[in-house]
Protein backbone atom coordinates (compact mmCIF):
# COMPACT_ATOMS: atom_id res chain seq x y z
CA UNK A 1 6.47 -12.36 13.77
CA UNK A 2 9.28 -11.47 11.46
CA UNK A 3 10.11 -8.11 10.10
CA UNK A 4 8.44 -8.37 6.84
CA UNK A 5 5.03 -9.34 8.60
CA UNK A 6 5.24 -6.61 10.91
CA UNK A 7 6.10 -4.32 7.58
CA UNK A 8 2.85 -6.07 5.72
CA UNK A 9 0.65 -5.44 8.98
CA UNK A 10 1.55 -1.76 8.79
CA UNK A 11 0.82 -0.99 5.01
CA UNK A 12 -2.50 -3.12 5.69
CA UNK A 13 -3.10 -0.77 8.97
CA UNK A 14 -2.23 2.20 6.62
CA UNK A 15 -4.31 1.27 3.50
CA UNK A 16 -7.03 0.32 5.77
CA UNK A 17 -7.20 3.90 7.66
CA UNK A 18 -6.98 5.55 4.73
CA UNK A 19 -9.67 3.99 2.42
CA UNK A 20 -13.08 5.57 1.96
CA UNK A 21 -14.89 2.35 2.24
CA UNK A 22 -12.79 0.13 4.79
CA UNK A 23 -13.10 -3.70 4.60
CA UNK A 24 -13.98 -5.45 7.61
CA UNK A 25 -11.35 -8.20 6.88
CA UNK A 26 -8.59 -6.62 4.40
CA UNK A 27 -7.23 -9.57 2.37
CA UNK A 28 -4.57 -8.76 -0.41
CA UNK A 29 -7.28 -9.60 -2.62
CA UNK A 30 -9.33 -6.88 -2.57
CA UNK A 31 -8.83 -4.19 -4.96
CA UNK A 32 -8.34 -0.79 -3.86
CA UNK A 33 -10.32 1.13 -6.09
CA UNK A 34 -13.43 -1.09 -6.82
CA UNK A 35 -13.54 -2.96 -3.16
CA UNK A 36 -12.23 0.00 -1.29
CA UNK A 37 -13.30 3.03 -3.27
CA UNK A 38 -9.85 4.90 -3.29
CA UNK A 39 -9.64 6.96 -6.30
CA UNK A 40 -7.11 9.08 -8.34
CA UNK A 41 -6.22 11.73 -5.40
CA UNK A 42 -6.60 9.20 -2.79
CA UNK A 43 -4.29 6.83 -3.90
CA UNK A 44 -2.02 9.49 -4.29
CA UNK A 45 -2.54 10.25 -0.66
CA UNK A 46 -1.74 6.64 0.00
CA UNK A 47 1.63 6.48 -2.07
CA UNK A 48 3.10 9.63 -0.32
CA UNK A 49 1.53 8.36 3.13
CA UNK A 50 3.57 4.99 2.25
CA UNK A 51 6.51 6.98 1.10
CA UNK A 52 6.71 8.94 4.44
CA UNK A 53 5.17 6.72 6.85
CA UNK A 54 8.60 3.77 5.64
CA UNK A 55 10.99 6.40 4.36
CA UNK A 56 11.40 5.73 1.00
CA UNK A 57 12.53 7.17 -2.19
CA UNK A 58 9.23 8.51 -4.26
CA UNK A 59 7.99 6.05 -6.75
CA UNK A 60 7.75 7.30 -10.21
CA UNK A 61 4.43 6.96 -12.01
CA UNK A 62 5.78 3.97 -13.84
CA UNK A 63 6.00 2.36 -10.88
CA UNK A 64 2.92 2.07 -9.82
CA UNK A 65 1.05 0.85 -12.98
CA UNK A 66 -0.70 -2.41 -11.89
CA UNK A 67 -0.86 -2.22 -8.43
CA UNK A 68 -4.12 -2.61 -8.23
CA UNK A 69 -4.82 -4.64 -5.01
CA UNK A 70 -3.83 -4.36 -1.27
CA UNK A 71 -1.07 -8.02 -1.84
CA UNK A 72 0.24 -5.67 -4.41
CA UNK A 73 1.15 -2.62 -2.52
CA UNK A 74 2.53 -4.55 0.30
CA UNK A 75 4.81 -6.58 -2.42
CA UNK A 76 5.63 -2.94 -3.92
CA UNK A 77 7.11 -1.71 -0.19
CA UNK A 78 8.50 -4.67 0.73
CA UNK A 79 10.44 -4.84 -2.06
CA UNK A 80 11.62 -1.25 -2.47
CA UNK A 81 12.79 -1.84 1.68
CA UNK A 82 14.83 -4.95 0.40
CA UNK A 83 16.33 -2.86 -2.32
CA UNK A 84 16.90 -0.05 0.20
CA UNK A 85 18.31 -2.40 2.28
């Protein structure tokens, strides 16, 4: 398993104990507010859970505009970790 899988597993882990309605199988499909029922203050929960939980810089509202599904935050926090990097 290489890094960035074990970083994917993690958000997935993370997103998944911190959604209201929890998939049984989370594919980066599903969408985080219609499939999982996150809304406004809980996916602000998320981001600074994300922030904290990987040690990175905040994310600026822009910056989260269209990530919608769970593939999508993983791609955001792998990529900010490359960046970081």
């Amino acid at each position: 398993m290489t890094t960035e899988d074990t970083v994917a597993q993690r958000i997935r882990q993370l997103v998944t104990a911190m959604a209201p309605r929890p998939a049984a199988e989370l594919g980066d499909e599903l969408r985080l507010i219609e499939d999982l029922g996150f809304d406004s203050l809980r996916l602000m929960e998320l981001t600074v859970v994300l922030e904290r939980g990987f040690d990175l810089p905040r994310y600026r509202p822009e910056q989260l505009i269209g990530v919608l599904r769970v593939g999508q935050v993983v791609e955001l926090v792998t990529r900010t970790l490359e960046v970081r990097a």
